[in-house]
Protein backbone atom coordinates (compact mmCIF):
# COMPACT_ATOMS: atom_id res chain seq x y z
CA UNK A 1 100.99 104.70 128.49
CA UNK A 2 103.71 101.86 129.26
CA UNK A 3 106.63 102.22 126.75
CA UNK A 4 105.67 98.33 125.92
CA UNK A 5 102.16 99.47 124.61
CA UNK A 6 101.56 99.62 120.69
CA UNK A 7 99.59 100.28 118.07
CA UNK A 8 99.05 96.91 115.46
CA UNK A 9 98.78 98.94 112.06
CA UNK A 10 98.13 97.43 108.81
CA UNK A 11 98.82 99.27 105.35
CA UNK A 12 97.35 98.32 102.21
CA UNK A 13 99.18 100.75 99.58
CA UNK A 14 101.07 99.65 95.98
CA UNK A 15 103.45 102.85 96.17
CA UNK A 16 106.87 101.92 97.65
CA UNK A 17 107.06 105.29 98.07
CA UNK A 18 103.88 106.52 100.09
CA UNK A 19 104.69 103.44 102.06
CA UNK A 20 107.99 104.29 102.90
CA UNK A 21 107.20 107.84 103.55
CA UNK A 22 104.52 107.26 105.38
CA UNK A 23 106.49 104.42 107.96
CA UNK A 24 109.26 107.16 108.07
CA UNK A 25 107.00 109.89 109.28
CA UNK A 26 105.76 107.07 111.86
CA UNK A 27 109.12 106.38 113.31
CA UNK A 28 109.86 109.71 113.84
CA UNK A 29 107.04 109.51 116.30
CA UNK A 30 106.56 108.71 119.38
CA UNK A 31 104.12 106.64 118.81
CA UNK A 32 105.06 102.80 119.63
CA UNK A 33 103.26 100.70 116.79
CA UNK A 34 104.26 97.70 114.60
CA UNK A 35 103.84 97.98 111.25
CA UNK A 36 102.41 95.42 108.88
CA UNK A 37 102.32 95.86 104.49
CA UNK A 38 98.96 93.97 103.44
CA UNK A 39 98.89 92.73 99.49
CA UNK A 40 95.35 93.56 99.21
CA UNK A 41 91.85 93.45 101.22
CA UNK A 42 91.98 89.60 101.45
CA UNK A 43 95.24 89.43 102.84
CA UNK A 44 94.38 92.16 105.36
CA UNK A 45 90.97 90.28 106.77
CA UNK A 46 93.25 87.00 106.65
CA UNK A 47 95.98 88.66 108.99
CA UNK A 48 93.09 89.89 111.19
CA UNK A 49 92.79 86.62 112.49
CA UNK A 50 96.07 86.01 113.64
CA UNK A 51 96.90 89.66 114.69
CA UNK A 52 93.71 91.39 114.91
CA UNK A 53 95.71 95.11 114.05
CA UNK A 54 94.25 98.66 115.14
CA UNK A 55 94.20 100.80 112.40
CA UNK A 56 94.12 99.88 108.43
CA UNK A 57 95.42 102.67 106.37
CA UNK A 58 94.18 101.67 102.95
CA UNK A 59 94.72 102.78 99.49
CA UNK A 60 91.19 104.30 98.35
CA UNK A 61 91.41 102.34 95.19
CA UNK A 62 91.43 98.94 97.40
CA UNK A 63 87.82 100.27 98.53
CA UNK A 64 85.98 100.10 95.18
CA UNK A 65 82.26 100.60 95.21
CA UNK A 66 82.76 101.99 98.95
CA UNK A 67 79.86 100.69 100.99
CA UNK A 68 80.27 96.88 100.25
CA UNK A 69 83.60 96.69 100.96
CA UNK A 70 83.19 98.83 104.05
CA UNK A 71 80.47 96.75 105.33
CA UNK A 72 82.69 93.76 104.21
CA UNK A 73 85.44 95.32 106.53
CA UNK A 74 83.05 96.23 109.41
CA UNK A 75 82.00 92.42 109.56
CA UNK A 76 85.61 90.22 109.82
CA UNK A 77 87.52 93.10 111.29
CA UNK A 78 84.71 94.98 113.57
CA UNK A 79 87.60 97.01 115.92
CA UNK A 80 90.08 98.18 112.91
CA UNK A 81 89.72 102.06 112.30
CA UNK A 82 90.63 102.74 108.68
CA UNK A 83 92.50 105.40 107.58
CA UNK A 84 93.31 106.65 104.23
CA UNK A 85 96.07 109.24 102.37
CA UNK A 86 95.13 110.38 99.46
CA UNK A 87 96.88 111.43 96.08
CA UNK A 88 94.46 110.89 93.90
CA UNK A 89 90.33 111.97 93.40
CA UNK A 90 88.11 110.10 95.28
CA UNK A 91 84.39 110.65 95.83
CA UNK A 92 83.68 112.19 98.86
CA UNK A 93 81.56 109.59 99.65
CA UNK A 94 83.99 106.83 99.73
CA UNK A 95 86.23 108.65 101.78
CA UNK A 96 83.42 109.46 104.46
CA UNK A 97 83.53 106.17 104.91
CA UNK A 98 87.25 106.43 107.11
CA UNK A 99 87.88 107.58 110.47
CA UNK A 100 90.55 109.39 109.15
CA UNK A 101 91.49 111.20 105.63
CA UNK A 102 95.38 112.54 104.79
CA UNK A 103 95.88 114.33 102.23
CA UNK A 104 99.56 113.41 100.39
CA UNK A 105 100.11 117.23 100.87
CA UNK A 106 99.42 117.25 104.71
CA UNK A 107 102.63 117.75 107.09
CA UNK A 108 104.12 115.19 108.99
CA UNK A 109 102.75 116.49 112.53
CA UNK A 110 98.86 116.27 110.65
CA UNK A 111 99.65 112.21 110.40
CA UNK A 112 101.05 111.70 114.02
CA UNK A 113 98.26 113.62 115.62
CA UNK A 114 95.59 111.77 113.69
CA UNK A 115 96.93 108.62 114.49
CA UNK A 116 97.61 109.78 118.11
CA UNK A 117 93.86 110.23 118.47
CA UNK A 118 92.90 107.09 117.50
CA UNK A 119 95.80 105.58 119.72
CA UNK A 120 93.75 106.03 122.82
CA UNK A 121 91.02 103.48 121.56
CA UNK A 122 93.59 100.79 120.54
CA UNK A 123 96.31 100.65 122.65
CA UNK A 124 97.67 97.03 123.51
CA UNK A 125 100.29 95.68 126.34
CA UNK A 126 101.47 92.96 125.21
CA UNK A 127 102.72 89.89 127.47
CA UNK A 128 106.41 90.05 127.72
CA UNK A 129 106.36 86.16 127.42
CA UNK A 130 104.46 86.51 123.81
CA UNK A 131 104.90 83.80 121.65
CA UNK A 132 104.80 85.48 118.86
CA UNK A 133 107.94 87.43 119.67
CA UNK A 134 111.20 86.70 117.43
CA UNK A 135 114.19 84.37 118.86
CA UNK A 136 117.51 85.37 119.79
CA UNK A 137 118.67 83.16 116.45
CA UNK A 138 115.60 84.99 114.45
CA UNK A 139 116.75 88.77 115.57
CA UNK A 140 119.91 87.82 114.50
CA UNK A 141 119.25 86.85 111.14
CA UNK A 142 116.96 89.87 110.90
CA UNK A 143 119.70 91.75 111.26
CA UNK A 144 121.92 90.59 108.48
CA UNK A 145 119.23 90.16 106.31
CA UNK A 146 118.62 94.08 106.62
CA UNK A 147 122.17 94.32 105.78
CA UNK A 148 121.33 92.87 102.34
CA UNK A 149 123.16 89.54 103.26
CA UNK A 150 122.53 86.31 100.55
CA UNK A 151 120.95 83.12 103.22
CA UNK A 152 124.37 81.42 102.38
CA UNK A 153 126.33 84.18 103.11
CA UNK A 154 124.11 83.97 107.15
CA UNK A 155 124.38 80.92 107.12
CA UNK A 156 127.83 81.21 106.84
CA UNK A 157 128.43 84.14 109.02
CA UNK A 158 126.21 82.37 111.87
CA UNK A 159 127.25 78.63 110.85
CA UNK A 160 124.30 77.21 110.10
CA UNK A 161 122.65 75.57 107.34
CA UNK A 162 121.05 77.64 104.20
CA UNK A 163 117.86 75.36 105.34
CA UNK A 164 117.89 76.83 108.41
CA UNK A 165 117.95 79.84 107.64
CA UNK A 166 115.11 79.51 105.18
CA UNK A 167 113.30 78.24 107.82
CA UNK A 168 114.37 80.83 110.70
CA UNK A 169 113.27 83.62 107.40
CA UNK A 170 109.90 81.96 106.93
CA UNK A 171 109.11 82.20 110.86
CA UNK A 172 110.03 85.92 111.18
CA UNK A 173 107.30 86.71 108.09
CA UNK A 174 104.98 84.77 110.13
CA UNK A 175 105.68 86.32 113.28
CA UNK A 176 105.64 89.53 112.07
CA UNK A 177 103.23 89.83 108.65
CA UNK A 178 106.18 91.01 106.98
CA UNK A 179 107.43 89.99 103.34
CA UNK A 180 109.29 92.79 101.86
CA UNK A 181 112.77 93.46 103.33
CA UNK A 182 112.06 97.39 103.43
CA UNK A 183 109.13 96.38 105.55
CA UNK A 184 111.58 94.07 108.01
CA UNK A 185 114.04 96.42 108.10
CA UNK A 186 111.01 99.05 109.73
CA UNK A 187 110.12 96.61 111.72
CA UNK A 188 113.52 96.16 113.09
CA UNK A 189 114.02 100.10 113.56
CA UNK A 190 110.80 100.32 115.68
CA UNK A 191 111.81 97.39 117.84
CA UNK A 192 115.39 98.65 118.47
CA UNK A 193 116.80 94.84 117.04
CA UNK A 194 118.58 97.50 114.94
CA UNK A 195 119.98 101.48 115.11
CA UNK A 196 118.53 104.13 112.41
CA UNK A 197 121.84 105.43 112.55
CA UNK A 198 123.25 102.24 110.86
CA UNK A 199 121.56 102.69 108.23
């Protein structure tokens, strides 16, 4: 597999922490993926159509009844395999409704070798020329912003207006399906815009 192939993975999960751990446990992969943190459902199947991502590791809470929502998933996003860790107890028939289950307990190499399994089904090469990839002037406000710069203090630093820099901010969440600046500063880990060891 090219070093430019990915994985497009979505995660739908209200713990910062699972989130977190679970991204970390990713990175220290080798497994080339971009990560994307989903609200809820809606915003998932929403983000499908712009970025139609490989795997959806989802919350088993975010699946309710089970079957509905499965079907519901099955329809608008046909190709996503869902995952799902669990912490919590969950009827064994909702969870036979993922590819693949994690247990919060399981070890690190458990994850990555799921995940590597599915890789071979999803794996993407992206055009070098894609659109969608961040400017010069975006990577370089992603970088101060994951140095916990203010937009005046960028703006400042790069002289450029605070409006611009709104604006630049508002294209790399589109670009990327990122909101939170834990999940931009992943994001720019995984695409080498900045070093782990910086941080």
């Amino acid at each position: 597999m090219s070093s430019d192939c990915c994985l497009n993975i979505a995660v739908i999960e209200p713990s910062d922490m699972i989130y977190e751990g679970l991204s970390n446990v990713l990175l220290r992969s080798d497994i080339h993926f971009h990560v994307y943190r989903m609200e809820d459902m809606e915003e998932a199947m929403d983000a499908y159509t712009r970025e139609a991502f490989d795997i959806l590791i989802v919350n088993p809470i975010f699946m309710g009844s089970g079957q509905a929502v499965y079907r519901k998933i099955k329809k608008h996003m046909p190709r996503v395999s869902l995952v799902s860790v669990v912490y919590a107890f969950h009827e064994k028939r909702t969870l036979d409704l993922y590819d693949l289950v994690f247990q919060i307990t399981d070890p690190s190499d458990t994850i990555t070798i799921g995940i590597r399994k599915l890789q071979d089904n999803h794996v993407h090469c992206p055009d070098h020329n894609d659109p969608e990839e961040l400017s010069q002037r975006e990577r370089d406000i992603l970088v101060e912003l994951t140095r916990g710069l203010s937009n005046k203090e960028i703006a400042d630093k790069l002289h450029i207006s605070s409006h611009t820099v709104v604006s630049h901010r508002k294209n790399i969440s589109r670009k990327t399906g990122i909101k939170s600046l834990s999940g931009l500063t992943i994001y720019a880990i995984t695409k080498n815009i900045i070093s782990l060891e910086d941080y």
